[in-house]
C-alpha atoms as a PDB file:
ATOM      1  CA  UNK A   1      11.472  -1.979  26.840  1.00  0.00           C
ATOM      2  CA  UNK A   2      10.799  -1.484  22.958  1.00  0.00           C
ATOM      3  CA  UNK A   3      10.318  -5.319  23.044  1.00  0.00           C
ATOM      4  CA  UNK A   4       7.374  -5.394  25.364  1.00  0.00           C
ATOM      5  CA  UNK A   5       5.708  -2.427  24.055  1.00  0.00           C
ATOM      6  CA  UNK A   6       5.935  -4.137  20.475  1.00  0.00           C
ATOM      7  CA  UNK A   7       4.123  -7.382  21.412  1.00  0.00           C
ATOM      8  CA  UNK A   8       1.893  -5.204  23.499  1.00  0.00           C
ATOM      9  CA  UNK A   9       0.921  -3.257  19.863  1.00  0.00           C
ATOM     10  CA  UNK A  10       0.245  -7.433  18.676  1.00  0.00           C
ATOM     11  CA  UNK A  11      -1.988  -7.939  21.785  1.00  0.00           C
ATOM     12  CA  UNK A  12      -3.993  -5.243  21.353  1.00  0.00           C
ATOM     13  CA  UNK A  13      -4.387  -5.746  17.505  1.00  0.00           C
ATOM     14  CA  UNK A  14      -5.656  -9.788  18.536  1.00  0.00           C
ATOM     15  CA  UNK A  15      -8.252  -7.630  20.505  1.00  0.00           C
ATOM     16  CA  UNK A  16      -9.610  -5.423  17.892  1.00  0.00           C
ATOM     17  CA  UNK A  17      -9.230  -8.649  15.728  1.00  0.00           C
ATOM     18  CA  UNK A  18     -11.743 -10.565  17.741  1.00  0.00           C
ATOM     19  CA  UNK A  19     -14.032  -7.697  18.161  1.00  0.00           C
ATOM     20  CA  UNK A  20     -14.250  -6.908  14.571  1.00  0.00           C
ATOM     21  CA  UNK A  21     -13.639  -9.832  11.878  1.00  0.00           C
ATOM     22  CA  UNK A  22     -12.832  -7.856   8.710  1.00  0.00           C
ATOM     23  CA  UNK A  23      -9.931  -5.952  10.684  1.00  0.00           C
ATOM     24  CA  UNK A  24      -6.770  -5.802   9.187  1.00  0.00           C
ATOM     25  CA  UNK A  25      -3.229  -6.052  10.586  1.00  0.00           C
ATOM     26  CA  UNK A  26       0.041  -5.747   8.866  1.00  0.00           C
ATOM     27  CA  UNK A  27       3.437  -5.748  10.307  1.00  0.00           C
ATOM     28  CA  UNK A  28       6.878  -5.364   8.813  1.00  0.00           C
ATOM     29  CA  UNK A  29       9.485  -6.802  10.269  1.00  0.00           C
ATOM     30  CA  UNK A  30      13.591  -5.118   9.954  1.00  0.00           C
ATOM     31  CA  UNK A  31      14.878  -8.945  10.168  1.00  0.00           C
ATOM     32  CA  UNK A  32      11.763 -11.448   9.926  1.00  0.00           C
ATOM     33  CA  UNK A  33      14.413 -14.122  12.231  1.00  0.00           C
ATOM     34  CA  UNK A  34      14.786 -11.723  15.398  1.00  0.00           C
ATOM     35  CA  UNK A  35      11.262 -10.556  15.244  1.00  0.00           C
ATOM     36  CA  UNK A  36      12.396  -7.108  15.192  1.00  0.00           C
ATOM     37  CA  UNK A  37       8.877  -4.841  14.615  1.00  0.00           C
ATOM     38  CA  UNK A  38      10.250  -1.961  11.934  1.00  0.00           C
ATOM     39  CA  UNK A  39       6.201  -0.744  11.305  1.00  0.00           C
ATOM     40  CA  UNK A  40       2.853  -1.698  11.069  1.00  0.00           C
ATOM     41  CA  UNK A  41      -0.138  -0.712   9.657  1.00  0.00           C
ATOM     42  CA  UNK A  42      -4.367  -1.373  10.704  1.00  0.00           C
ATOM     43  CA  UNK A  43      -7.727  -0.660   8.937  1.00  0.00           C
ATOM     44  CA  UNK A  44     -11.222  -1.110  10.912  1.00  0.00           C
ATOM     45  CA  UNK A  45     -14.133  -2.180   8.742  1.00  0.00           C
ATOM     46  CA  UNK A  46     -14.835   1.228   8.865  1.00  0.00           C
ATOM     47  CA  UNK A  47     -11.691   2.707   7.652  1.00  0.00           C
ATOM     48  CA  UNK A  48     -12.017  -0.115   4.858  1.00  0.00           C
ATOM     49  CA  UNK A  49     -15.732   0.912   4.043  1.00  0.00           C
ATOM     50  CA  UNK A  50     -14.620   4.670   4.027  1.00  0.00           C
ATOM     51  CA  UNK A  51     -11.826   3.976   1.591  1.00  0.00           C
ATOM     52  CA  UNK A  52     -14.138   1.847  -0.670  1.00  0.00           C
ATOM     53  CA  UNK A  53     -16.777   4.492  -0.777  1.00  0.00           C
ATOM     54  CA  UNK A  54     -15.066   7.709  -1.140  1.00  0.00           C
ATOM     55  CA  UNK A  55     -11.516   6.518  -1.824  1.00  0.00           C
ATOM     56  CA  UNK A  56     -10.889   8.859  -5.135  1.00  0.00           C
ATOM     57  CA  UNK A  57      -8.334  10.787  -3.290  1.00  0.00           C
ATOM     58  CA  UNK A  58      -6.001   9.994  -0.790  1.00  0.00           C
ATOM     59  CA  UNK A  59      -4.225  12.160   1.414  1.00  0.00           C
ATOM     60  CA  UNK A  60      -1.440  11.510   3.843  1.00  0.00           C
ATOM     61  CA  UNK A  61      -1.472  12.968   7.559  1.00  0.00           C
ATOM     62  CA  UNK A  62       2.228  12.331   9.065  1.00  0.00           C
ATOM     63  CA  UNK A  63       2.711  13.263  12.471  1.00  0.00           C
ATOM     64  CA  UNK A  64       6.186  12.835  13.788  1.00  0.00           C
ATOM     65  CA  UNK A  65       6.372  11.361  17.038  1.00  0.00           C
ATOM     66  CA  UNK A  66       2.733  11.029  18.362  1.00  0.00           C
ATOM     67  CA  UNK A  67       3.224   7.526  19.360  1.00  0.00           C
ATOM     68  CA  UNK A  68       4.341   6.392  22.894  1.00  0.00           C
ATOM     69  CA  UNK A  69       7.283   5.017  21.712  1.00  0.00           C
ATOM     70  CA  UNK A  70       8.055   7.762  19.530  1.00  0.00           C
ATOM     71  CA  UNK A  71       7.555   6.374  16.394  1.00  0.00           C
ATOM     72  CA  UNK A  72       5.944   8.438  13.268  1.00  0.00           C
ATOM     73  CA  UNK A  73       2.205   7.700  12.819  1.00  0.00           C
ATOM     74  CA  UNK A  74       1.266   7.519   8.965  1.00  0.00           C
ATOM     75  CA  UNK A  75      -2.853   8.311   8.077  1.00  0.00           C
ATOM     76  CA  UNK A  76      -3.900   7.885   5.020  1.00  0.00           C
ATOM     77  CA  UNK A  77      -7.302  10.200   4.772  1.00  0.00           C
ATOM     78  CA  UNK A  78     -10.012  10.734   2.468  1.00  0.00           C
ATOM     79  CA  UNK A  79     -12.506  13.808   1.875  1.00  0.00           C
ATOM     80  CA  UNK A  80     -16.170  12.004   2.630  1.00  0.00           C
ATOM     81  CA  UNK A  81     -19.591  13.011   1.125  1.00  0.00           C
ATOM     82  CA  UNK A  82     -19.532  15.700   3.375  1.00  0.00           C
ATOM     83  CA  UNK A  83     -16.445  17.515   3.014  1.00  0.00           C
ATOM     84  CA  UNK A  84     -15.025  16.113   6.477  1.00  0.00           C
ATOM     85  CA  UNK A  85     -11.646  14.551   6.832  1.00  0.00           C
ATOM     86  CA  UNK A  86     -11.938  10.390   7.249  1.00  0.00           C
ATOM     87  CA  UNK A  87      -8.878   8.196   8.112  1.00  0.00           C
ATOM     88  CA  UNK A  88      -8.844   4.649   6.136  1.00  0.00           C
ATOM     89  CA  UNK A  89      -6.062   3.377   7.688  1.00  0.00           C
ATOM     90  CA  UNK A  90      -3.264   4.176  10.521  1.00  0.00           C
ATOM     91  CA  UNK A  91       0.529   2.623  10.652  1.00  0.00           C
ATOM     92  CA  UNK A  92       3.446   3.680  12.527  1.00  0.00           C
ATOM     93  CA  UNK A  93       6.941   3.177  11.029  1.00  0.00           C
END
């Protein structure tokens, strides 16, 4: 089951890769010959932009289990112009 949900989480980050050019993927991998998905980690063009521009201090947002297959997801956040929290990136681990 883990198996099919992990290339489903590479699927879906082809999709957002073909719908915006500057997105970023990352995976880690617990033994790079099985193919065994330990974490990964995206940024939008957005999330990149937001970092860029108001990137002086980062924050981190953990929130155990929130993923479907119960792994942690990590947010790094900023404080923007405005005073409103910004994510500029998400991974799970």
């Amino acid at each position: 089951m883990l198996e099919e949900e992990e290339h489903e989480l590479v699927r879906a980050a082809e999709k957002f890769s073909e719908r915006d050019p500057n997105f970023f993927f990352a995976l880690k991998y617990a033994d790079p010959e099985c193919k065994v998905i330990s974490g990964c980690m995206w940024m939008t063009t957005y999330q990149q932009y937001n970092l860029l521009k108001n990137g002086d201090l980062i924050f981190l947002d953990a929130k155990a289990n929130t993923t479907r297959i119960q792994w942690p997801l990590i947010c790094p956040c900023i404080s923007n112009y405005d005073n409103s929290t910004e994510s500029v990136a998400f991974s799970v681990i």
